[in-house]
N, C-alpha and C. Protein backbone atom coordinates (compact mmCIF):
# COMPACT_ATOMS: atom_id res chain seq x y z
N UNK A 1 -2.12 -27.91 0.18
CA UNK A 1 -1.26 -27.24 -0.78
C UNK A 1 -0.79 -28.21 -1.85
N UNK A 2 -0.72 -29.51 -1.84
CA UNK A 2 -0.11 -30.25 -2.51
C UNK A 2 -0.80 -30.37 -3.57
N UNK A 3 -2.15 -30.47 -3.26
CA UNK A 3 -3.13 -31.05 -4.10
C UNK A 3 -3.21 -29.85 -5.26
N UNK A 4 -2.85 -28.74 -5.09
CA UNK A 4 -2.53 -27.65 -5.89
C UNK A 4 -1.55 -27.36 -6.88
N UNK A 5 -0.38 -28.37 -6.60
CA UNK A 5 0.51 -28.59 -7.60
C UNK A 5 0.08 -29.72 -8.30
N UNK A 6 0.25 -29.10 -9.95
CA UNK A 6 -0.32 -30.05 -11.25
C UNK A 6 0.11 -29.20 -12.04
N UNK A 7 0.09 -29.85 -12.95
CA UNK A 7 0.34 -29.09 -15.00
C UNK A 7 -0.34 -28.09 -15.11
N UNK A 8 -1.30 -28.05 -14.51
CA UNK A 8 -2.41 -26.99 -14.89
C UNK A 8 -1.79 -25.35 -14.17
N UNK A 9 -1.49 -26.04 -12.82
CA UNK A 9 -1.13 -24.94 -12.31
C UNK A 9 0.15 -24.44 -12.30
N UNK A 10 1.39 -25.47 -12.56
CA UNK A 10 2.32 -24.72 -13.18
C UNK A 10 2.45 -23.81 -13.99
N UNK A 11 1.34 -24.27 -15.57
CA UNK A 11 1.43 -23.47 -16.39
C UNK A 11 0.53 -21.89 -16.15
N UNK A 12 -0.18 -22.40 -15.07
CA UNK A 12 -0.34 -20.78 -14.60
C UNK A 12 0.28 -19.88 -13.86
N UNK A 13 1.40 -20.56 -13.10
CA UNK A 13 2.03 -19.84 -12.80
C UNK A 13 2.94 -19.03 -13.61
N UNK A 14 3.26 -19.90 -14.95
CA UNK A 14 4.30 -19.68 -15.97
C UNK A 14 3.76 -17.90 -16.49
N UNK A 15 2.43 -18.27 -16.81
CA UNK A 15 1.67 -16.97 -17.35
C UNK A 15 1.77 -16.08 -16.23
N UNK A 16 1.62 -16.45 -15.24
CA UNK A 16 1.72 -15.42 -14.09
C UNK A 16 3.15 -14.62 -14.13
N UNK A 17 4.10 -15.29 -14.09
CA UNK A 17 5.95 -15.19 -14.33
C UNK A 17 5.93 -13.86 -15.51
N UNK A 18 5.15 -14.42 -16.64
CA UNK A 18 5.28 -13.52 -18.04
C UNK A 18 4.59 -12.58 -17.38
N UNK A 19 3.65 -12.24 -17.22
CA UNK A 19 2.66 -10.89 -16.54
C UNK A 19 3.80 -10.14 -15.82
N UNK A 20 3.84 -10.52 -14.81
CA UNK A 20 4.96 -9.90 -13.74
C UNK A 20 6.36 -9.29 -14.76
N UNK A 21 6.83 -10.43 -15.28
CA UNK A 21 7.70 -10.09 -16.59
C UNK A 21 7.53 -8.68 -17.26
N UNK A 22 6.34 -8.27 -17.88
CA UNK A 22 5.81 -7.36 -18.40
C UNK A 22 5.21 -6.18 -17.56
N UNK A 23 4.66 -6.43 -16.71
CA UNK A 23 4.51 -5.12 -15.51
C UNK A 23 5.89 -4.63 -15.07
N UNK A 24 6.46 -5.32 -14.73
CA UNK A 24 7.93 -4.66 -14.35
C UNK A 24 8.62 -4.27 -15.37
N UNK A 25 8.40 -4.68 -16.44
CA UNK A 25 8.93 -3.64 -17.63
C UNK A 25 8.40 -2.55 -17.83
N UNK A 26 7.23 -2.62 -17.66
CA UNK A 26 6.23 -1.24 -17.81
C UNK A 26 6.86 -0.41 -17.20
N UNK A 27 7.36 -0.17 -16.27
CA UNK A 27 8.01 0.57 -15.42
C UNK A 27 9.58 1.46 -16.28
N UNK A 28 9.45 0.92 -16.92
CA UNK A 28 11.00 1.52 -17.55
C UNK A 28 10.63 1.97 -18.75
N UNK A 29 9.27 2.21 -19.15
CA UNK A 29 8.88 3.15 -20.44
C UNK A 29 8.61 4.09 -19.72
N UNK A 30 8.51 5.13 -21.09
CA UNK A 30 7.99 7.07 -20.67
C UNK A 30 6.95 7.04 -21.22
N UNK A 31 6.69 6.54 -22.38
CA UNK A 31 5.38 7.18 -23.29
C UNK A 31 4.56 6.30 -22.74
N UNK A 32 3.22 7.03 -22.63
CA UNK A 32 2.12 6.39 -22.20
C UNK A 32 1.38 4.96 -23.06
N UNK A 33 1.38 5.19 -24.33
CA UNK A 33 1.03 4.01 -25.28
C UNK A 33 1.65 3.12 -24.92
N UNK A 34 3.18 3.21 -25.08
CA UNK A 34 4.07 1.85 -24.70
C UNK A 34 3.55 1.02 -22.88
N UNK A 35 3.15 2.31 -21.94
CA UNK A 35 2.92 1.61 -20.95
C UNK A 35 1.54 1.21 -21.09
N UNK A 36 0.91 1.63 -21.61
CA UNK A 36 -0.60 0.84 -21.95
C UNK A 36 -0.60 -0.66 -22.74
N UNK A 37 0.28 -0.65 -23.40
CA UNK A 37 0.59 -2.04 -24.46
C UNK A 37 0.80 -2.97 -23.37
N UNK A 38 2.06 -2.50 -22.71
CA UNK A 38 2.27 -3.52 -21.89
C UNK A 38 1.61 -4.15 -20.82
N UNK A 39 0.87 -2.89 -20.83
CA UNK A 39 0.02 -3.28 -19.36
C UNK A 39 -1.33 -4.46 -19.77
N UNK A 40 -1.96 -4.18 -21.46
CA UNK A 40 -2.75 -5.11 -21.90
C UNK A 40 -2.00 -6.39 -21.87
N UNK A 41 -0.56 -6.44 -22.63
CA UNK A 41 -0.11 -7.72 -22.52
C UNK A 41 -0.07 -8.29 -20.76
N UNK A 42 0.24 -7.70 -19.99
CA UNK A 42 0.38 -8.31 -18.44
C UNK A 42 -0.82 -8.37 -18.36
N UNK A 43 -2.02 -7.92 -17.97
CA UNK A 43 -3.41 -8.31 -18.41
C UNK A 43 -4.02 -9.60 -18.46
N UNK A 44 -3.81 -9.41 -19.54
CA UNK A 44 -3.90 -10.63 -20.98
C UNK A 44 -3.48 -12.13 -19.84
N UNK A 45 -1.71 -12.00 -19.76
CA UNK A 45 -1.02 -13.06 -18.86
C UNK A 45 -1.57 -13.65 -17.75
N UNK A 46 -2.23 -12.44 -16.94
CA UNK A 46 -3.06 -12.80 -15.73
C UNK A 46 -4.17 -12.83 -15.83
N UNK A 47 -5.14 -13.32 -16.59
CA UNK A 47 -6.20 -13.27 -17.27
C UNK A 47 -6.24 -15.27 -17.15
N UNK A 48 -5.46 -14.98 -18.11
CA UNK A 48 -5.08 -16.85 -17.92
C UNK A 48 -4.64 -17.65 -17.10
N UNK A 49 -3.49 -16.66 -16.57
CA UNK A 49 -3.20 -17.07 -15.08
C UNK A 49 -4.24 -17.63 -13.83
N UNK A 50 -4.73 -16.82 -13.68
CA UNK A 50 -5.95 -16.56 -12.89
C UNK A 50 -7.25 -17.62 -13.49
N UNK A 51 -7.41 -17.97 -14.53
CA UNK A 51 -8.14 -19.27 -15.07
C UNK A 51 -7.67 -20.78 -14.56
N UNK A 52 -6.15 -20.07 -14.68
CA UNK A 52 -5.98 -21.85 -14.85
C UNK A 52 -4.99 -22.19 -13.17
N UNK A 53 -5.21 -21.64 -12.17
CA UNK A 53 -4.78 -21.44 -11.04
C UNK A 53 -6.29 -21.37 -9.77
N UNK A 54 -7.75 -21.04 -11.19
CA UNK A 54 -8.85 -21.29 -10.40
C UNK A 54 -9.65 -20.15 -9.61
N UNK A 55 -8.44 -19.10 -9.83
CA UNK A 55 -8.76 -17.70 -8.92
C UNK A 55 -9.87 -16.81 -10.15
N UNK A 56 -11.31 -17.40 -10.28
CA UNK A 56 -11.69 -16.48 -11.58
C UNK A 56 -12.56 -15.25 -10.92
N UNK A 57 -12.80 -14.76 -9.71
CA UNK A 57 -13.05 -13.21 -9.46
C UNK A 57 -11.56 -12.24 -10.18
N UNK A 58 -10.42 -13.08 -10.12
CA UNK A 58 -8.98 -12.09 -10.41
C UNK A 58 -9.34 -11.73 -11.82
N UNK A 59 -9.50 -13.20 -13.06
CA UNK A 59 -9.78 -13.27 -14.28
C UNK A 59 -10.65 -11.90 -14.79
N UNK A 60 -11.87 -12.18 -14.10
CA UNK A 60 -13.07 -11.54 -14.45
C UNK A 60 -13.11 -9.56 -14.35
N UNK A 61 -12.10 -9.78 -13.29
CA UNK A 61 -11.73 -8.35 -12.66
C UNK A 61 -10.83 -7.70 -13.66
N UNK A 62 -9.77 -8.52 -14.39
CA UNK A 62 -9.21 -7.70 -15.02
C UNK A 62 -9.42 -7.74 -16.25
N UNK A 63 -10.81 -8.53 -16.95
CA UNK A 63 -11.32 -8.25 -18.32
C UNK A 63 -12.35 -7.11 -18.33
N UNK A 64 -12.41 -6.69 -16.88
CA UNK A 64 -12.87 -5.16 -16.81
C UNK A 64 -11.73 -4.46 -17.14
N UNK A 65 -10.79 -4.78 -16.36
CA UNK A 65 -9.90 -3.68 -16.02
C UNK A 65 -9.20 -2.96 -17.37
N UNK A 66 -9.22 -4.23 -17.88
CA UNK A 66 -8.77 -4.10 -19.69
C UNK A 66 -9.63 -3.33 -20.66
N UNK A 67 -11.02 -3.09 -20.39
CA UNK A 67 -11.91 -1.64 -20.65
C UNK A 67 -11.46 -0.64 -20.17
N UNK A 68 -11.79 -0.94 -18.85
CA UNK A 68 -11.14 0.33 -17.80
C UNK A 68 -10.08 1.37 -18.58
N UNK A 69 -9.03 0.36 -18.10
CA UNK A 69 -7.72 1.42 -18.35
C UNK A 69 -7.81 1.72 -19.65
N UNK A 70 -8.00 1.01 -20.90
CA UNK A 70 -7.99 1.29 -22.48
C UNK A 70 -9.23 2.76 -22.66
N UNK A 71 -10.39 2.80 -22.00
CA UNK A 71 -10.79 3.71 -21.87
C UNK A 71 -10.22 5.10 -21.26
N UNK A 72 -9.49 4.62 -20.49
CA UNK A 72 -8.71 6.17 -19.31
C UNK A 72 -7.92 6.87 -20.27
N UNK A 73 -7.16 5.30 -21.11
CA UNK A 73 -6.06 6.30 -21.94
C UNK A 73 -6.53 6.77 -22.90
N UNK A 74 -7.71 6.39 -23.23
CA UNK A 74 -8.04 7.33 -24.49
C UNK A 74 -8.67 8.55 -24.49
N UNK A 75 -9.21 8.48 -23.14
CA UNK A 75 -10.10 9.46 -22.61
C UNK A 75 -9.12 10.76 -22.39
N UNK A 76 -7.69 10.18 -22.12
CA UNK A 76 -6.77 11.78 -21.35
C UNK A 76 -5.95 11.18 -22.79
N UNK A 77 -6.26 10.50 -23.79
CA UNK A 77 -5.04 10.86 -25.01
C UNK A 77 -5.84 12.28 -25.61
N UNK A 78 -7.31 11.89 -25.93
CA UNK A 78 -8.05 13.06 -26.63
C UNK A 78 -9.40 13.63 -25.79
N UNK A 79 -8.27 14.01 -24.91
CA UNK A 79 -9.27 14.87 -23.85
C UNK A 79 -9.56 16.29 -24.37
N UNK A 80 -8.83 16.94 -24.75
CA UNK A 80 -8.93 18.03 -24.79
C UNK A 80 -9.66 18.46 -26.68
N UNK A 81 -9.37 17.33 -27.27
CA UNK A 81 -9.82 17.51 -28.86
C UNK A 81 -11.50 16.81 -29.04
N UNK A 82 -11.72 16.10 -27.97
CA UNK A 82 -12.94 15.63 -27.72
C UNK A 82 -13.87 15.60 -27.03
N UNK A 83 -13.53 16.70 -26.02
CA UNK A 83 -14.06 17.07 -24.77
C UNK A 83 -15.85 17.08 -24.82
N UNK A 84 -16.19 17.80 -26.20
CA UNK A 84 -17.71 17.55 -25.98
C UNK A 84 -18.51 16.72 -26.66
N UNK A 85 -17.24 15.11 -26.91
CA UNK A 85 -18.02 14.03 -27.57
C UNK A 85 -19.02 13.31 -26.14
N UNK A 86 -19.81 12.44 -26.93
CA UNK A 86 -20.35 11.18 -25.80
C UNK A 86 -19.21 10.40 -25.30
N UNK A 87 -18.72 10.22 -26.05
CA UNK A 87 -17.91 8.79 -25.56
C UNK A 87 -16.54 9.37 -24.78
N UNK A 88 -16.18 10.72 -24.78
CA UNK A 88 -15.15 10.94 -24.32
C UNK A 88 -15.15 11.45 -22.62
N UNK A 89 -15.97 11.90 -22.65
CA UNK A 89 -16.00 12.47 -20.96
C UNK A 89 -17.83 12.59 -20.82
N UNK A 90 -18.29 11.34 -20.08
CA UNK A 90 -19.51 11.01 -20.15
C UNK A 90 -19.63 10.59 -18.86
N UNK A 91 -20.58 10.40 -18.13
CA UNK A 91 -21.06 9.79 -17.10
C UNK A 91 -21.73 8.16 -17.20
N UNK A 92 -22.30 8.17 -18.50
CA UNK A 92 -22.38 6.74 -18.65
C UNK A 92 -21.94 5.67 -19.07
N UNK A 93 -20.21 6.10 -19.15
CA UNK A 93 -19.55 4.97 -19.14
C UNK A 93 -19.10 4.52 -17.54
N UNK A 94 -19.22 6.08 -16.87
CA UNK A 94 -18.97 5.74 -15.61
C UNK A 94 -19.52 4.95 -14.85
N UNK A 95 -20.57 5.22 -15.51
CA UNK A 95 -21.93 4.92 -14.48
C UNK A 95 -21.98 3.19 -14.57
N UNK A 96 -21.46 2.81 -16.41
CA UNK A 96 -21.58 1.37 -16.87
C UNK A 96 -20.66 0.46 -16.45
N UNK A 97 -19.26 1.17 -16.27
CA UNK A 97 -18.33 0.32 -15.70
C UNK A 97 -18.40 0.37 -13.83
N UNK A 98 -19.33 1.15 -12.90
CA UNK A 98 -19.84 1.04 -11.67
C UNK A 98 -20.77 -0.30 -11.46
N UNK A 99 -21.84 0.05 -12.16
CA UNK A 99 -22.70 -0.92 -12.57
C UNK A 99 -22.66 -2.65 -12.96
N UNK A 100 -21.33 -2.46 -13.57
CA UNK A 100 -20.54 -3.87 -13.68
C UNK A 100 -20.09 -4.76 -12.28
N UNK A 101 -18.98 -3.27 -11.69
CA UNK A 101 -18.16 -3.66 -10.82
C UNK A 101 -19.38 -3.93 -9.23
N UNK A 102 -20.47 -3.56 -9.28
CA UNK A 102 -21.21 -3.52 -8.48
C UNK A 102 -21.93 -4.52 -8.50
N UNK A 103 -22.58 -4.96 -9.83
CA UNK A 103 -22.91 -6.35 -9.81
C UNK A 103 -22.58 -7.59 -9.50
N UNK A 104 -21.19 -7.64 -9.95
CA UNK A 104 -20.21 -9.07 -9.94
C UNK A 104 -20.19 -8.51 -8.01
N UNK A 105 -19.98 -8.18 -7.41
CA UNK A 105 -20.30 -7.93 -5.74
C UNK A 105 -20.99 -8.25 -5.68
N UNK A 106 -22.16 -8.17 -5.87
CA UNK A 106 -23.50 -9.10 -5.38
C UNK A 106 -23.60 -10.48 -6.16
N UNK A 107 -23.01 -10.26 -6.90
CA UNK A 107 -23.21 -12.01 -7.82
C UNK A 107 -22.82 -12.83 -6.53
N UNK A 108 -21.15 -12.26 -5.80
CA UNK A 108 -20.08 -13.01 -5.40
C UNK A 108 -19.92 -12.98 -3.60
N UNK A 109 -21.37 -12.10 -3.28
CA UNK A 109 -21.43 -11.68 -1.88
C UNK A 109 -21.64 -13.18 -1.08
N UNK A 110 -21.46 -14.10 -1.68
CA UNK A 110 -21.55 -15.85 -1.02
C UNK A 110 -20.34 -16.17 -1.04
N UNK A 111 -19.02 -15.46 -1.67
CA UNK A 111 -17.34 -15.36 -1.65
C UNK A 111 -16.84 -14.57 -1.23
N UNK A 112 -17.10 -14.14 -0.35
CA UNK A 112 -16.46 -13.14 0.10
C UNK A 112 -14.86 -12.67 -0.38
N UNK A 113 -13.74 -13.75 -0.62
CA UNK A 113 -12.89 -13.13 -0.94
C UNK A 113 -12.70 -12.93 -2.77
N UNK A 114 -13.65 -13.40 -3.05
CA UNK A 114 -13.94 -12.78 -4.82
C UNK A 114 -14.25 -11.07 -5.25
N UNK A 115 -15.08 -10.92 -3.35
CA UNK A 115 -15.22 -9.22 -3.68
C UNK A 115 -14.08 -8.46 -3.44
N UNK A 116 -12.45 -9.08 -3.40
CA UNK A 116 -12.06 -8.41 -2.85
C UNK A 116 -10.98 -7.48 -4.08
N UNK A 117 -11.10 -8.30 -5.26
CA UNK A 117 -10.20 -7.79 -6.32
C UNK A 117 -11.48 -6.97 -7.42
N UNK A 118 -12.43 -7.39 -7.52
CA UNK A 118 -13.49 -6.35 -7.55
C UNK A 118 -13.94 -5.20 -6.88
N UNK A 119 -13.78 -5.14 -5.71
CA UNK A 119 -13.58 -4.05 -5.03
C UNK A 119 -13.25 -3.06 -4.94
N UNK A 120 -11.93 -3.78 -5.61
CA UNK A 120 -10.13 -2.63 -5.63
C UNK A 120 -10.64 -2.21 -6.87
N UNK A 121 -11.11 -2.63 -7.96
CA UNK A 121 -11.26 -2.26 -9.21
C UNK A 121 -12.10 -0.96 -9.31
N UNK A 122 -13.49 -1.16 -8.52
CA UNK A 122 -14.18 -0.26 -8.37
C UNK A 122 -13.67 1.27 -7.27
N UNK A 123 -13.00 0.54 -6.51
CA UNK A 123 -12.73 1.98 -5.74
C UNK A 123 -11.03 2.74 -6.95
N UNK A 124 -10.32 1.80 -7.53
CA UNK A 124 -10.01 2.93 -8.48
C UNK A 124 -10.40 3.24 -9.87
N UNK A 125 -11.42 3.06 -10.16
CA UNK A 125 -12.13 3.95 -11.20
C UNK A 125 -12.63 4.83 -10.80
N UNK A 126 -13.04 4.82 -9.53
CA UNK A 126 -13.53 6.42 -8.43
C UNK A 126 -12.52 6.82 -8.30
N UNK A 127 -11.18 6.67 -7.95
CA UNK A 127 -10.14 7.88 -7.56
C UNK A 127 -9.75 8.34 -9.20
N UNK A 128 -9.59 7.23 -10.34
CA UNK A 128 -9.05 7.63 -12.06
C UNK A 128 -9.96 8.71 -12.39
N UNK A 129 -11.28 8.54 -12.09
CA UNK A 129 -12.41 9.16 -12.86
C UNK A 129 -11.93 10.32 -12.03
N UNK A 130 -12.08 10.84 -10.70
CA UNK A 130 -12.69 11.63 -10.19
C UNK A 130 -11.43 12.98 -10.05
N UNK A 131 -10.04 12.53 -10.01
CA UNK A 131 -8.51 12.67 -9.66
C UNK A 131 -7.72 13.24 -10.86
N UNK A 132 -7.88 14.32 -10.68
CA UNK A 132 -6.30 14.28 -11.66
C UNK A 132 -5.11 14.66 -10.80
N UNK A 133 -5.12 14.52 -10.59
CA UNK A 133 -3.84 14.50 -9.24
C UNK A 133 -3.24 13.58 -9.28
N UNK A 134 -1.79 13.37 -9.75
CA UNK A 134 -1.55 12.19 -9.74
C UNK A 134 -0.82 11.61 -8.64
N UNK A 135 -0.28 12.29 -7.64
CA UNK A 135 0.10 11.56 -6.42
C UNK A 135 -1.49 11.10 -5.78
N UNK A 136 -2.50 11.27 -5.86
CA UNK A 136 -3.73 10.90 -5.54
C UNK A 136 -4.06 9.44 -5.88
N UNK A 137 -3.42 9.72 -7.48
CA UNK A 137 -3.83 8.50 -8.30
C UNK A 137 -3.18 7.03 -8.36
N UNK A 138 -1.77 7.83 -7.35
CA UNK A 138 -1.12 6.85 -6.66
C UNK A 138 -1.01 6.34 -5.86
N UNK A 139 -1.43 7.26 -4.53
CA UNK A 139 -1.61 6.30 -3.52
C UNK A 139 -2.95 5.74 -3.66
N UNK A 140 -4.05 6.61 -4.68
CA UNK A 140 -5.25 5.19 -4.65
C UNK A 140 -4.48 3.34 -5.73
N UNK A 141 -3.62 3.34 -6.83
CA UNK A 141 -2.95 2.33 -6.92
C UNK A 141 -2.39 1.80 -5.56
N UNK A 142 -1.57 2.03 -4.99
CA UNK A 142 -1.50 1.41 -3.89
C UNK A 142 -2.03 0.97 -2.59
N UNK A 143 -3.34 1.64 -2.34
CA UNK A 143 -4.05 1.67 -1.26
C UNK A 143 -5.15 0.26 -2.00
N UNK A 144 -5.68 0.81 -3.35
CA UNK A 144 -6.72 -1.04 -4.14
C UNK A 144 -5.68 -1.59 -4.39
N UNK A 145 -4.35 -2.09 -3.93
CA UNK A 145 -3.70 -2.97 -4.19
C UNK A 145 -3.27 -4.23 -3.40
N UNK A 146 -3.70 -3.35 -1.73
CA UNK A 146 -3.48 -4.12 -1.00
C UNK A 146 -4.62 -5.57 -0.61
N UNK A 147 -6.21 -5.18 -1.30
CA UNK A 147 -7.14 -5.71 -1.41
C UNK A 147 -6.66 -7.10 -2.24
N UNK A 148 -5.63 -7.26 -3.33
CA UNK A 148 -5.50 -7.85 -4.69
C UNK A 148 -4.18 -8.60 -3.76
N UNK A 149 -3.58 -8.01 -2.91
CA UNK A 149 -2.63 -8.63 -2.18
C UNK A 149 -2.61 -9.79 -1.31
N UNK A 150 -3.68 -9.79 -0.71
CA UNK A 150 -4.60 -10.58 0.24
C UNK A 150 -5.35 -11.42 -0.60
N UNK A 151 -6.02 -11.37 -1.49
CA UNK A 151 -6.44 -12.39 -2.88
C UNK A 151 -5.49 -13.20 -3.51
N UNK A 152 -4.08 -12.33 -3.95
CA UNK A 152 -3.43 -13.18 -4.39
C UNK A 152 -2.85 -14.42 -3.83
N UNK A 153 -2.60 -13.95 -2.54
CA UNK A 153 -1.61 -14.80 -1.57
C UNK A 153 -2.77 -16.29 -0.57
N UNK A 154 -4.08 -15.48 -0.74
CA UNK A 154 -5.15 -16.82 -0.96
C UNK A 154 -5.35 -17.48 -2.21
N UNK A 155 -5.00 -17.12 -2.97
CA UNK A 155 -5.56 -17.81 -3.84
C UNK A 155 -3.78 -18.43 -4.31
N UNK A 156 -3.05 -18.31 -3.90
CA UNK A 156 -1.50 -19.12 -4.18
C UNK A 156 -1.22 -18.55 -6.17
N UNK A 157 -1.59 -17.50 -5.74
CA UNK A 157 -0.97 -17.09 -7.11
C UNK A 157 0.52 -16.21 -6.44
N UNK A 158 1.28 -16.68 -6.54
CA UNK A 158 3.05 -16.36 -6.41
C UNK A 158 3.33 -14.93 -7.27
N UNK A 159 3.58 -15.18 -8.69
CA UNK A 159 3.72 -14.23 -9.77
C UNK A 159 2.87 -12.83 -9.04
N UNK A 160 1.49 -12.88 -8.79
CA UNK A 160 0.86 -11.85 -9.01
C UNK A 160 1.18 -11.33 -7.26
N UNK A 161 1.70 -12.10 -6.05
CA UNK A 161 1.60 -11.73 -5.20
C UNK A 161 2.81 -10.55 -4.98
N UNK A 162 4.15 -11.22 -5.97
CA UNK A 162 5.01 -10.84 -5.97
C UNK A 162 5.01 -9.11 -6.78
N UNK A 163 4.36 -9.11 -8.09
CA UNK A 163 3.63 -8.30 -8.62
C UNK A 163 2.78 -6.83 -7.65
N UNK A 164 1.84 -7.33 -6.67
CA UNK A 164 1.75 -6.52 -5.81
C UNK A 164 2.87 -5.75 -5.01
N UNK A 165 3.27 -6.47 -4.32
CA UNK A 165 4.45 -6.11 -3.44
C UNK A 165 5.52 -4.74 -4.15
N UNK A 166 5.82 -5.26 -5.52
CA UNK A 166 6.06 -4.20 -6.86
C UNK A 166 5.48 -2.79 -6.65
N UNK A 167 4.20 -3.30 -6.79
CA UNK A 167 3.13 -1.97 -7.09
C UNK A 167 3.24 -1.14 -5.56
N UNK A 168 3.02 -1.68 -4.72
CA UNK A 168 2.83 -0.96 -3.74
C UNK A 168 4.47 -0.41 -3.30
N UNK A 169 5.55 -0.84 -3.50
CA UNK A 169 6.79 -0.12 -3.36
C UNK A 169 6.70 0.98 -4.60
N UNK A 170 6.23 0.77 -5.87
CA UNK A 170 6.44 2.28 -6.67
C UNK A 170 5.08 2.84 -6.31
N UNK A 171 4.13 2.73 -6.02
CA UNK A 171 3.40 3.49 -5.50
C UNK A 171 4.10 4.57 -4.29
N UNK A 172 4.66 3.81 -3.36
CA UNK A 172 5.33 4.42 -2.23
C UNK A 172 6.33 5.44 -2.78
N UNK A 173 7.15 5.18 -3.91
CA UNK A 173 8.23 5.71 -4.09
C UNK A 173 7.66 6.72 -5.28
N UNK A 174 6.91 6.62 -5.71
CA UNK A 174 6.26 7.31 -6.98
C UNK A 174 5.53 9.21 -6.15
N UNK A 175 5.19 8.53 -4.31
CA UNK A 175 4.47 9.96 -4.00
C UNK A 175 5.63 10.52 -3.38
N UNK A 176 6.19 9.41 -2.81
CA UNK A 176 7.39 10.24 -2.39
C UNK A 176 8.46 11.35 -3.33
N UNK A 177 8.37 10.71 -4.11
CA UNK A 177 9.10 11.43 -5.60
C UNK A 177 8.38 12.50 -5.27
N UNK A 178 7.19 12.78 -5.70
CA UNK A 178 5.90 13.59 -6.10
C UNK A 178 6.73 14.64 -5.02
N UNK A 179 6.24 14.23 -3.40
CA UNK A 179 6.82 15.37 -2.27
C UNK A 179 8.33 16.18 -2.93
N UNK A 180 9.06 15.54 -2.91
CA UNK A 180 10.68 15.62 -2.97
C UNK A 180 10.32 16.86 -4.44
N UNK A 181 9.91 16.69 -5.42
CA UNK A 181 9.46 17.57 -6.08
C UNK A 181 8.83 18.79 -6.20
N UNK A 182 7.75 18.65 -5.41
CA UNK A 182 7.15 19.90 -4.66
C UNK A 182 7.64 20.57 -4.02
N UNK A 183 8.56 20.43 -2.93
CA UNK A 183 9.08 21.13 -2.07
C UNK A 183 10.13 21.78 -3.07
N UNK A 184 10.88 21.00 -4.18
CA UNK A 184 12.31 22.00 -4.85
C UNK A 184 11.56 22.84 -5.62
N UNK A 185 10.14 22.65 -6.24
CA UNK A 185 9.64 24.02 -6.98
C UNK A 185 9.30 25.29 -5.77
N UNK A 186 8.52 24.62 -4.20
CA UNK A 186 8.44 25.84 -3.52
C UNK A 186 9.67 26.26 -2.91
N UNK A 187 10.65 25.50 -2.75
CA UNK A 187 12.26 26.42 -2.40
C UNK A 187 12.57 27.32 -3.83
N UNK A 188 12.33 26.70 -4.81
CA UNK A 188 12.91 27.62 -6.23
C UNK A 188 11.93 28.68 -6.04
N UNK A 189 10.98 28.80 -6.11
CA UNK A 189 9.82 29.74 -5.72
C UNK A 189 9.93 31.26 -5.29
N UNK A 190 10.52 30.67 -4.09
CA UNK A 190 11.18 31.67 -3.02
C UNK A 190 12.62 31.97 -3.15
């Protein structure tokens, strides 16, 4: 562990600190743009983080992820005004960002724990793509999170471990909401 503390890795932790910084703010916007901004900037933070801390399956995973999601939101901003473009509801972006996430797995099948934040990536673009349900879409956030949890805490990234732990409590509290909701529309119902 010692040999792990240096300049290098302080300052990734620092970026890690700002990420976390910015995900947990995300949390206290409504409009979707604002939580997309932020979520590129936390991104972005752990992007570098994850470079300069050495963990680069995390890096690599979320300069997908930064397609990924920028695609999702644009896809459900002009879903309904673009419905029978190519680029808006297509199979071969699906198919291209599978294809990615499937590769870097076999690049990394000699690391085993590199497949493990790639993994998570790929199994939620299968629940985003496939889900509109959004308590669905939550416990799949929390269920590929726990994969990124176990990565982080090997790979001594602090910020992002702490970050998880985050996600998977509003995940928890996000379906629970969801229930607590359902049930007062079927009591109003009746």
């Amino acid at each position: 562990m010692m040999e792990n503390i240096n300049l290098v890795n302080i300052f990734g932790q620092i970026f890690g600190v700002l990420a976390l910084i910015f995900t947990c703010y995300r949390y206290f916007k409504k409009k979707k743009s604002d939580i997309m901004k932020l979520s590129l900037v936390a991104y972005a933070c752990y992007i570098v983080h994850y470079i300069l801390i050495g963990a680069f399956a995390g890096s690599y995973t979320l300069v997908i992820a930064i397609f990924r999601d920028y695609y999702i939101y644009l896809r459900e901003k002009h879903h309904k005004k673009h419905r029978h473009r190519f680029f808006y509801n297509n199979w071969f972006i699906f198919v291209l960002f599978s294809a990615v996430y499937i590769a870097l797995i076999i690049i990394n099948l000699n690391t085993p724990l590199n497949i493990l934040p790639l993994a998570a990536g790929f199994i939620y673009l299968f629940f985003e793509w496939f889900t509109t349900n959004k308590t669905t879409t939550k416990f799949a956030g929390g269920l590929t999170t726990l994969p990124w949890l176990f990565y982080d805490s090997i790979s001594y990234s602090i910020p992002a471990t702490i970050t998880d732990f985050i996600q998977i409590f509003a995940s928890i509290t996000g379906i629970l909401k969801d229930k607590k909701l359902r049930k007062k529309v079927v009591k109003h119902n009746h």
